[in-house]
N, C-alpha and C. Protein backbone atom coordinates (compact mmCIF):
# COMPACT_ATOMS: atom_id res chain seq x y z
N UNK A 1 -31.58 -13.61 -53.95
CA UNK A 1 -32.08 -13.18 -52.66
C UNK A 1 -31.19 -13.76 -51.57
N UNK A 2 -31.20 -13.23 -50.48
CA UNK A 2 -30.15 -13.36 -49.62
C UNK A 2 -31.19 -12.74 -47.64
N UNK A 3 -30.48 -13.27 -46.46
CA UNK A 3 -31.00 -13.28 -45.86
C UNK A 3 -30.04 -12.83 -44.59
N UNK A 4 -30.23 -11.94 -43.93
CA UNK A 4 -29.09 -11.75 -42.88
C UNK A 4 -30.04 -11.21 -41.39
N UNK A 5 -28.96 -12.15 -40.70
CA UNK A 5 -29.24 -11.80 -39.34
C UNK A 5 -28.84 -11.10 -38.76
N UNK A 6 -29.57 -9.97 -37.84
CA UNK A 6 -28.75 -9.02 -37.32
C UNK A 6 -29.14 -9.10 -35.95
N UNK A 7 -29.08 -7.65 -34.65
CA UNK A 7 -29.01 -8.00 -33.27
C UNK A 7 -29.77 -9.09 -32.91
N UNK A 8 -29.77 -9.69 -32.04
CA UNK A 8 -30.74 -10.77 -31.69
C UNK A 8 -30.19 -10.15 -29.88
N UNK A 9 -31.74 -9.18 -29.58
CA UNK A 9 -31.93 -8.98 -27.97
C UNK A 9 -32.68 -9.72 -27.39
N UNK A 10 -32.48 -10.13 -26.29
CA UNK A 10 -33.21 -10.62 -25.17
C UNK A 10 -34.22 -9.58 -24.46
N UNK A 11 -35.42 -9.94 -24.34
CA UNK A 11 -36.17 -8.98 -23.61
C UNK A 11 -37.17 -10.03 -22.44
N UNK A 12 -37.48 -9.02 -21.61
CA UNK A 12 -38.76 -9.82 -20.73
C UNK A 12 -38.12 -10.92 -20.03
N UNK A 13 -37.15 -10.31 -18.91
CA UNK A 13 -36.19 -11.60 -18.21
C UNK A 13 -35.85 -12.77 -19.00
N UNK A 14 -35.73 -12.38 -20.26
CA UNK A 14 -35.25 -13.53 -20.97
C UNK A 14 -36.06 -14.67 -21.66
N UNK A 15 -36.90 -14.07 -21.75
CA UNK A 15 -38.27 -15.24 -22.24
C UNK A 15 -39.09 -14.60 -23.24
N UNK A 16 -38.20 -13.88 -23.86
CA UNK A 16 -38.76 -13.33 -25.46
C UNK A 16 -37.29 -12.76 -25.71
N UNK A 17 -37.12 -12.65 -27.70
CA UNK A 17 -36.12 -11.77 -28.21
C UNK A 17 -36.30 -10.63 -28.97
N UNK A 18 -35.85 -9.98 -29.66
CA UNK A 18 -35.90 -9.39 -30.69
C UNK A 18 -34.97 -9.50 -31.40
N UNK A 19 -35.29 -9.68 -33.08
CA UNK A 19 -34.78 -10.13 -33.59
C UNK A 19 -34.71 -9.11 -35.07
N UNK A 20 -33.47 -8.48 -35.35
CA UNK A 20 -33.16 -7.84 -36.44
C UNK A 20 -33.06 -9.01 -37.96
N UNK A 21 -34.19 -8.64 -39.24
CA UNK A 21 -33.75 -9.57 -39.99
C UNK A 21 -33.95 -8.31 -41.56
N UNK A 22 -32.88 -9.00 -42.27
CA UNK A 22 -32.63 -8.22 -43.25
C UNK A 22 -32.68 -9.35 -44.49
N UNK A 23 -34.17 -9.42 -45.20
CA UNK A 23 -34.00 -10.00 -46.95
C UNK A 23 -33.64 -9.08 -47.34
N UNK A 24 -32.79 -9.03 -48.71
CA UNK A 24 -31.97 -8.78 -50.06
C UNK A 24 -33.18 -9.20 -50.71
N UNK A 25 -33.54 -8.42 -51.39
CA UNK A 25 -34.54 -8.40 -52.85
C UNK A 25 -33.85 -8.94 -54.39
N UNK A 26 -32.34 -8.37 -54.31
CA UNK A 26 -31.88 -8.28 -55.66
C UNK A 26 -30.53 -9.26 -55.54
N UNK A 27 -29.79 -9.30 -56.28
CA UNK A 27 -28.45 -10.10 -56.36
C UNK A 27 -27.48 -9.39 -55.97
N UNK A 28 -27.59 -7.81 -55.64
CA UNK A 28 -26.61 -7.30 -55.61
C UNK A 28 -26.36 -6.51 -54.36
N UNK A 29 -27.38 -7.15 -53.26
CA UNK A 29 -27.85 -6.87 -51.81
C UNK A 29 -27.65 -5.35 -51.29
N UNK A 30 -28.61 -4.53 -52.54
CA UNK A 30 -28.70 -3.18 -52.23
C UNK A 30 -30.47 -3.10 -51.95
N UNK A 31 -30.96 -3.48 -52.40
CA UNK A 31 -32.67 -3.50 -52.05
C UNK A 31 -33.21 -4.45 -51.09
N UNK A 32 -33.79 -3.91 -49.94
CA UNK A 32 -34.27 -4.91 -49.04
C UNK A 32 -35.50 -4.72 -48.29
N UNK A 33 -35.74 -5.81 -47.51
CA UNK A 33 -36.68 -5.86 -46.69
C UNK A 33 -36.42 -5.50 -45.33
N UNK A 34 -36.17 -5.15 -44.17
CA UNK A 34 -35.99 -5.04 -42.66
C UNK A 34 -36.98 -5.67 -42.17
N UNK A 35 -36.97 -6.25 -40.35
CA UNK A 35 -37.76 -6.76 -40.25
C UNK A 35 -37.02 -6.80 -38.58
N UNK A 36 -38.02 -6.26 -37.23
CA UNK A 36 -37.41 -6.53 -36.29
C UNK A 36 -38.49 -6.94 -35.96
N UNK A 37 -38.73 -8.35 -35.54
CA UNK A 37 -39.55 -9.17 -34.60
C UNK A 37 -39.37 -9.43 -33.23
N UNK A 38 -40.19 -9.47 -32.96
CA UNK A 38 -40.34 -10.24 -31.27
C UNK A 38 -41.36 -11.76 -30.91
N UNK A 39 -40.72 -12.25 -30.54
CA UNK A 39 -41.39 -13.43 -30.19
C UNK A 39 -40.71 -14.42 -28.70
N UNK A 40 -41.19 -15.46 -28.53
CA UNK A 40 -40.89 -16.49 -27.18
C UNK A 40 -39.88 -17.09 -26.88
N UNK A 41 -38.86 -17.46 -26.27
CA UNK A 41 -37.88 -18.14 -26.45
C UNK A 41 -37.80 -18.79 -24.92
N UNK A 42 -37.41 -19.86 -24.59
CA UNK A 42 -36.96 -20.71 -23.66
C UNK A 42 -35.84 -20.67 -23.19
N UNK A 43 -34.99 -21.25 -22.27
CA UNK A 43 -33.27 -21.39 -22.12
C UNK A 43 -33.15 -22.62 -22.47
N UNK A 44 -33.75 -23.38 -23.14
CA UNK A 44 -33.57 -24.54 -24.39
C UNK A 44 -33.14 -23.91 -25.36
N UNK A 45 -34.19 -22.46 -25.76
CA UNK A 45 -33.96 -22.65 -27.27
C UNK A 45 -32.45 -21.87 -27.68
N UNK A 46 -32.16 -22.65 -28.97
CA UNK A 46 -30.66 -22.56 -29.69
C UNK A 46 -30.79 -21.29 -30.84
N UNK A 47 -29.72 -20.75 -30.88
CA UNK A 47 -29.36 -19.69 -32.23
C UNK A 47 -30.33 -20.14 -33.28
N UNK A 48 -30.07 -21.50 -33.67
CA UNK A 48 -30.59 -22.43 -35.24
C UNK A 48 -31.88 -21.94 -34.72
N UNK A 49 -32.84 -22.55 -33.29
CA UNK A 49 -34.39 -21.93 -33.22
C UNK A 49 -34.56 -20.67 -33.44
N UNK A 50 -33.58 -19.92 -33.15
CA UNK A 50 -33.88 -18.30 -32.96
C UNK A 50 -34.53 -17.78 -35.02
N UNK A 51 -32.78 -18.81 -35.62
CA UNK A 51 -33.32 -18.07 -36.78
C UNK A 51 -34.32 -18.66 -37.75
N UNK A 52 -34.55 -20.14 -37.24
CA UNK A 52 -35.48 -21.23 -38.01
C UNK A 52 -37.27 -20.15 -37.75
N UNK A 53 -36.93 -19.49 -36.50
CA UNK A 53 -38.66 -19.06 -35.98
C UNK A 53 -38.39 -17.84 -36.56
N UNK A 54 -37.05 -16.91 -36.35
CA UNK A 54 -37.23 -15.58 -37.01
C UNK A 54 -37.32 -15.58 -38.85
N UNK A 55 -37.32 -16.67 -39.92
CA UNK A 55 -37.59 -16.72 -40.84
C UNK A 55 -39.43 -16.79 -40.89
N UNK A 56 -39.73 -17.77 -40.20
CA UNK A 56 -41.32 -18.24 -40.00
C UNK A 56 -42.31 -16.95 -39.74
N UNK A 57 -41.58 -16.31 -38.69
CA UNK A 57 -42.46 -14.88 -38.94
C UNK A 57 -42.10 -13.89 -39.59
N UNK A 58 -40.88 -13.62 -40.18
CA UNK A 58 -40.86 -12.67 -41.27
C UNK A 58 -41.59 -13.14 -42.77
N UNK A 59 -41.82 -14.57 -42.58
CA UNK A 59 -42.66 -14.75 -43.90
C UNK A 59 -43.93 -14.57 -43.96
N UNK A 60 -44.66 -14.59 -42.23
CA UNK A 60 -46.06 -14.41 -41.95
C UNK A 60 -45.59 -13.08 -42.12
N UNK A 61 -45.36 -12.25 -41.79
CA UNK A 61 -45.00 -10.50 -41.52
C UNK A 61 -45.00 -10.31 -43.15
N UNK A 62 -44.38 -11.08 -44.66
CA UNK A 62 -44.38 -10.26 -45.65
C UNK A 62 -45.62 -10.53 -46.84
N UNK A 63 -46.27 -12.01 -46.41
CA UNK A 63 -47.41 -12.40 -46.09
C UNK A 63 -48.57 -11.37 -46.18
N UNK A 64 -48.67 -10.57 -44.80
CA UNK A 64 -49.47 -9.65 -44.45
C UNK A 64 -49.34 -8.63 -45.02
N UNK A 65 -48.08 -8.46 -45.27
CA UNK A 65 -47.85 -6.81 -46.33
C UNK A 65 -48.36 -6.80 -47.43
N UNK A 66 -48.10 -8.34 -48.17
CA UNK A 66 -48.98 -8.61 -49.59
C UNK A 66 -49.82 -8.25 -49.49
N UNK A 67 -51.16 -8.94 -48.77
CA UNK A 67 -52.24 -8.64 -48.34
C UNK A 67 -52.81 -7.16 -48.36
N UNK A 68 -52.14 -6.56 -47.67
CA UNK A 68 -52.03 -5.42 -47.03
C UNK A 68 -52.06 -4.55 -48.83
N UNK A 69 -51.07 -4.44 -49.18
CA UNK A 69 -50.59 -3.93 -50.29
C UNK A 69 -51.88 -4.19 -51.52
N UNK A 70 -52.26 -5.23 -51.74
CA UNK A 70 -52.71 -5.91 -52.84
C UNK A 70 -54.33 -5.23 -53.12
N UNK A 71 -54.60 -5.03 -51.38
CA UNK A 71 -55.92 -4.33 -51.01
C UNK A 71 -56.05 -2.77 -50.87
N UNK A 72 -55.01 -2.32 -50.98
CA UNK A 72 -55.10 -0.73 -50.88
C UNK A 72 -54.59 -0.32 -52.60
């Protein structure tokens, strides 16, 4: 499994992003997950926060799909 970051926009005068994130399912990074989030950001916060928080909610986000999935 494998993990890639993609656009990272600024929205809302700058005090939120969006954030393109792409898991790899397989070894051979043809099957994946997508994942564009939005969340809070400061003019403190650094790239490393951007992708330390954009992992944290793509795991709540695949989390919920389980869920989601497990029940239908």
């Amino acid at each position: 499994m494998d993990i890639e970051f993609g656009s990272i926009t600024p929205v809302n005068d700058d005090t939120a992003v969006c954030v393109e994130v792409t898991i790899y399912t397989n070894d051979m990074n043809v099957e994946n997950i997508s994942f564009y989030l939005r969340f809070s950001v400061t003019p403190e916060t650094t790239l490393a926060d951007i992708k330390r928080e954009a992992k944290a909610n793509a795991l709540k986000q695949m989390e919920k799909a389980i869920q989601w999935l497990s029940s239908n």
